[in-house]
C-alpha atoms as a PDB file:
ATOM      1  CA  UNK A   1     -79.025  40.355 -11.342  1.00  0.00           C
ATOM      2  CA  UNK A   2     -76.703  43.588  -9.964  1.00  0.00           C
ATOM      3  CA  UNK A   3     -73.582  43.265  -7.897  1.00  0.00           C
ATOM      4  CA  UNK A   4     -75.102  43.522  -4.299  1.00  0.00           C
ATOM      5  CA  UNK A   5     -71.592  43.821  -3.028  1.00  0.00           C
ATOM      6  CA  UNK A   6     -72.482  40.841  -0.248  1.00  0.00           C
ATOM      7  CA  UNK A   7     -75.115  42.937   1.146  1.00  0.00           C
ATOM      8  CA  UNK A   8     -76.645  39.948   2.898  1.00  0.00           C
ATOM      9  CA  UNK A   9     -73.405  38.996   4.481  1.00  0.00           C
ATOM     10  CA  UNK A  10     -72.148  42.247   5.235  1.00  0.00           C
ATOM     11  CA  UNK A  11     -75.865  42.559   6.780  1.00  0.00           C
ATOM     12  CA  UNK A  12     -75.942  39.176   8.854  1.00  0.00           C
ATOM     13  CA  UNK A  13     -71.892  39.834  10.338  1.00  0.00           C
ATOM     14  CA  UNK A  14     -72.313  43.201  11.122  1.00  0.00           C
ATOM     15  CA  UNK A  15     -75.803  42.709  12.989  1.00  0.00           C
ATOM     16  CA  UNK A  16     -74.268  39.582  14.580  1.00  0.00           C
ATOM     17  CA  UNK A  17     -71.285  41.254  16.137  1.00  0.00           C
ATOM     18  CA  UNK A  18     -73.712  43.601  17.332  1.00  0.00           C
ATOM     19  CA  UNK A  19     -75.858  41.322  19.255  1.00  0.00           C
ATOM     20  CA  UNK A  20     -72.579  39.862  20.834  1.00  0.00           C
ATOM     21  CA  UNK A  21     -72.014  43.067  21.819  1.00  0.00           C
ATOM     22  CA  UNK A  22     -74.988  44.029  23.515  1.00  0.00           C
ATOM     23  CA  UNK A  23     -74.396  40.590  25.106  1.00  0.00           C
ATOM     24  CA  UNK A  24     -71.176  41.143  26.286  1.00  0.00           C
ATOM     25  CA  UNK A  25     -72.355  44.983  27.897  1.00  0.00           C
ATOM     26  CA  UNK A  26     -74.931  42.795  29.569  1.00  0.00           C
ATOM     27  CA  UNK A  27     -72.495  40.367  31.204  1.00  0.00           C
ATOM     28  CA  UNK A  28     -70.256  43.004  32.404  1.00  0.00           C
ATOM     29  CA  UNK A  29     -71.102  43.746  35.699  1.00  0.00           C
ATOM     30  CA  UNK A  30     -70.837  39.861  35.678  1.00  0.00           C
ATOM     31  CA  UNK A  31     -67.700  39.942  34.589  1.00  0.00           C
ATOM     32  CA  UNK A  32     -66.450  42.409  36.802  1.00  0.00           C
ATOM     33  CA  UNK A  33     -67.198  40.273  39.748  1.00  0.00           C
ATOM     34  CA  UNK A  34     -65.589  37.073  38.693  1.00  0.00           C
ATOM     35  CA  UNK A  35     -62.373  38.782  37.664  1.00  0.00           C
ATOM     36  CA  UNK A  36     -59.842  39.583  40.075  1.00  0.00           C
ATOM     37  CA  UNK A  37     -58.875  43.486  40.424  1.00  0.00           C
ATOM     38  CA  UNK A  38     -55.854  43.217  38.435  1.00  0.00           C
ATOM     39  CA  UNK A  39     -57.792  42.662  35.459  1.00  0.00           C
ATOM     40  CA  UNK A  40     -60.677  45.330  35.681  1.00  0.00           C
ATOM     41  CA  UNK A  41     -57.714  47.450  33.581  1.00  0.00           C
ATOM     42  CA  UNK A  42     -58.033  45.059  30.535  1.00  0.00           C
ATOM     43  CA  UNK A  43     -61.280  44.571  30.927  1.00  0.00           C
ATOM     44  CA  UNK A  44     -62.098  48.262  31.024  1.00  0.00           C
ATOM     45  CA  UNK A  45     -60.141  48.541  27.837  1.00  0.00           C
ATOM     46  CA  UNK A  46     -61.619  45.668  26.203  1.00  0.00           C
ATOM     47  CA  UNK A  47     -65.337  47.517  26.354  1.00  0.00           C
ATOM     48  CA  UNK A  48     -63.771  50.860  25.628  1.00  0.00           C
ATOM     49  CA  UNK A  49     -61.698  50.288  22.397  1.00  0.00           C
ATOM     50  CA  UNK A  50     -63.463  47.378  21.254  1.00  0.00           C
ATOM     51  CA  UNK A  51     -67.218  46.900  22.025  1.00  0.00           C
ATOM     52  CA  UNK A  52     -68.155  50.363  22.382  1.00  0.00           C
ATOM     53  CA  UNK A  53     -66.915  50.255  18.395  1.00  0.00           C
ATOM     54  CA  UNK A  54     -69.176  47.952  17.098  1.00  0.00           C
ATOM     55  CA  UNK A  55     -71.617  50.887  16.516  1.00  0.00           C
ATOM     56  CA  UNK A  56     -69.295  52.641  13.968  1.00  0.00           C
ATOM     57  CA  UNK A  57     -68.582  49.748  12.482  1.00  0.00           C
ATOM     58  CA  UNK A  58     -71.893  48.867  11.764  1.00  0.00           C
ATOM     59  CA  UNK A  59     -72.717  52.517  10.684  1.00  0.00           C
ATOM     60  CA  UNK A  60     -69.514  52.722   8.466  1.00  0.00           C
ATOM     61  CA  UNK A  61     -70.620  49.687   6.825  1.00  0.00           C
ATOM     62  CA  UNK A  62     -74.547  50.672   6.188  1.00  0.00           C
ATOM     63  CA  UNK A  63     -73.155  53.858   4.774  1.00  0.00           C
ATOM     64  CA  UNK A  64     -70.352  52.212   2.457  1.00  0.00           C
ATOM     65  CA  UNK A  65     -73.247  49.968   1.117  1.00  0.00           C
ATOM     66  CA  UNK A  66     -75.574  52.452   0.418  1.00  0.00           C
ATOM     67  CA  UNK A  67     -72.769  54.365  -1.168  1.00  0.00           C
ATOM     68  CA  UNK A  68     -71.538  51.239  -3.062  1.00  0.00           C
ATOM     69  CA  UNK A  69     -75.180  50.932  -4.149  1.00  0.00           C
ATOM     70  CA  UNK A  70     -76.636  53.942  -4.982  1.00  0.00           C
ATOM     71  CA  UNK A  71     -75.064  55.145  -8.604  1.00  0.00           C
ATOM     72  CA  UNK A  72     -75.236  59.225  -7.737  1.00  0.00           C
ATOM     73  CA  UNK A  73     -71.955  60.116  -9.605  1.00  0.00           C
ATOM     74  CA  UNK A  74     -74.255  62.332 -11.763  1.00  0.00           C
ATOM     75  CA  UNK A  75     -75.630  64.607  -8.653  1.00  0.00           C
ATOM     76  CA  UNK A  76     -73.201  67.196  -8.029  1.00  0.00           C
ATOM     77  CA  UNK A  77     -73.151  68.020 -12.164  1.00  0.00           C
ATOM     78  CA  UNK A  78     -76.954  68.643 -11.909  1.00  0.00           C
ATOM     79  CA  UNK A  79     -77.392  70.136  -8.982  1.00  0.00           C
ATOM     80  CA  UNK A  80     -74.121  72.842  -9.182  1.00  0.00           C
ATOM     81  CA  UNK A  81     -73.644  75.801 -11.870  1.00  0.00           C
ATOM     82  CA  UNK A  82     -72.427  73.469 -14.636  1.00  0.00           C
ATOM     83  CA  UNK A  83     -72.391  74.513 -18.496  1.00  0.00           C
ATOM     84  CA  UNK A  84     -75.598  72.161 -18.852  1.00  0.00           C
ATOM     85  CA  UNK A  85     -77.802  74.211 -16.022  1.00  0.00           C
ATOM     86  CA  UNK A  86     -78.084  77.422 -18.070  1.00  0.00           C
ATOM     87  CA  UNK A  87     -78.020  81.081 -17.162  1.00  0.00           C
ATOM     88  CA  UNK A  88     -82.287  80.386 -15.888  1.00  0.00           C
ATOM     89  CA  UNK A  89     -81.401  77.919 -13.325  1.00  0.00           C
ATOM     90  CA  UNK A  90     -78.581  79.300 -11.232  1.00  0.00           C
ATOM     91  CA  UNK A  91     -79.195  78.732  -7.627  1.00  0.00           C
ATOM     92  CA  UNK A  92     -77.560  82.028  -6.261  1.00  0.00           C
ATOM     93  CA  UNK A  93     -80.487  83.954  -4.992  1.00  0.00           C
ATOM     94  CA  UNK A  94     -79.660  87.654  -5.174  1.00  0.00           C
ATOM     95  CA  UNK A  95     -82.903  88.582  -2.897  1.00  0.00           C
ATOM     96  CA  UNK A  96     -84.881  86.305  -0.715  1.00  0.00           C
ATOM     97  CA  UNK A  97     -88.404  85.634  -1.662  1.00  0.00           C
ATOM     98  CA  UNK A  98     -90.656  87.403   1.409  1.00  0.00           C
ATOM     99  CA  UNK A  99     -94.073  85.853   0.116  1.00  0.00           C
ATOM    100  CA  UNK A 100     -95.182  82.243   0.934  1.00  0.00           C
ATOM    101  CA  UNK A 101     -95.789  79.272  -1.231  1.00  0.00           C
ATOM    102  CA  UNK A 102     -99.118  78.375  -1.888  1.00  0.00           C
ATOM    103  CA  UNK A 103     -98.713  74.984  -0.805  1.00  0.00           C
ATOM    104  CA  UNK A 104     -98.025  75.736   2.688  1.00  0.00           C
ATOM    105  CA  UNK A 105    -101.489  77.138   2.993  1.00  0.00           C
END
């Protein structure tokens, strides 16, 4: 078995801070109206700086995993002009093709 790097957990907290989240943006009018005025301020900067950045945390963390997970160190060495390409498969096109594929027929 391969080093998941707590995929399942990483999986489960993020998506449950993300339901509390939604939660919370649910209850805020309702929150609103049971605090007093003086704290709409804190409240306002509660949602702002930290609910409203669950959603790049739970993006940051999908992309670390799949970065963590999928082994593409070797990519940029094939795809770029490396020694092991050859002179035949440069990508640098010198004219651009004017006639279609036939697969797009």
């Amino acid at each position: 078995s391969g080093n998941l790097y707590g995929l399942k957990e990483r999986c489960v907290a993020t998506e449950s801070i993300h339901a509390i989240a939604d939660e919370l943006k649910r209850a805020r009018p309702i929150l609103e109206a049971n605090l007093g005025g003086g704290s709409q301020r804190e409240l306002e900067h509660f949602f702002s700086r930290t609910v409203e950045a669950v959603e790049d945390l739970r993006e940051h963390m999908y992309k670390t995993v799949a970065r963590l997970l999928l082994n593409i160190a070797w990519l940029p060495e094939e795809v770029g002009d490396s020694e092991k390409l050859g002179a035949s498969k440069k990508y640098d096109l010198k004219e651009i093709g004017m006639q279609q594929n036939a697969w797009v027929d």
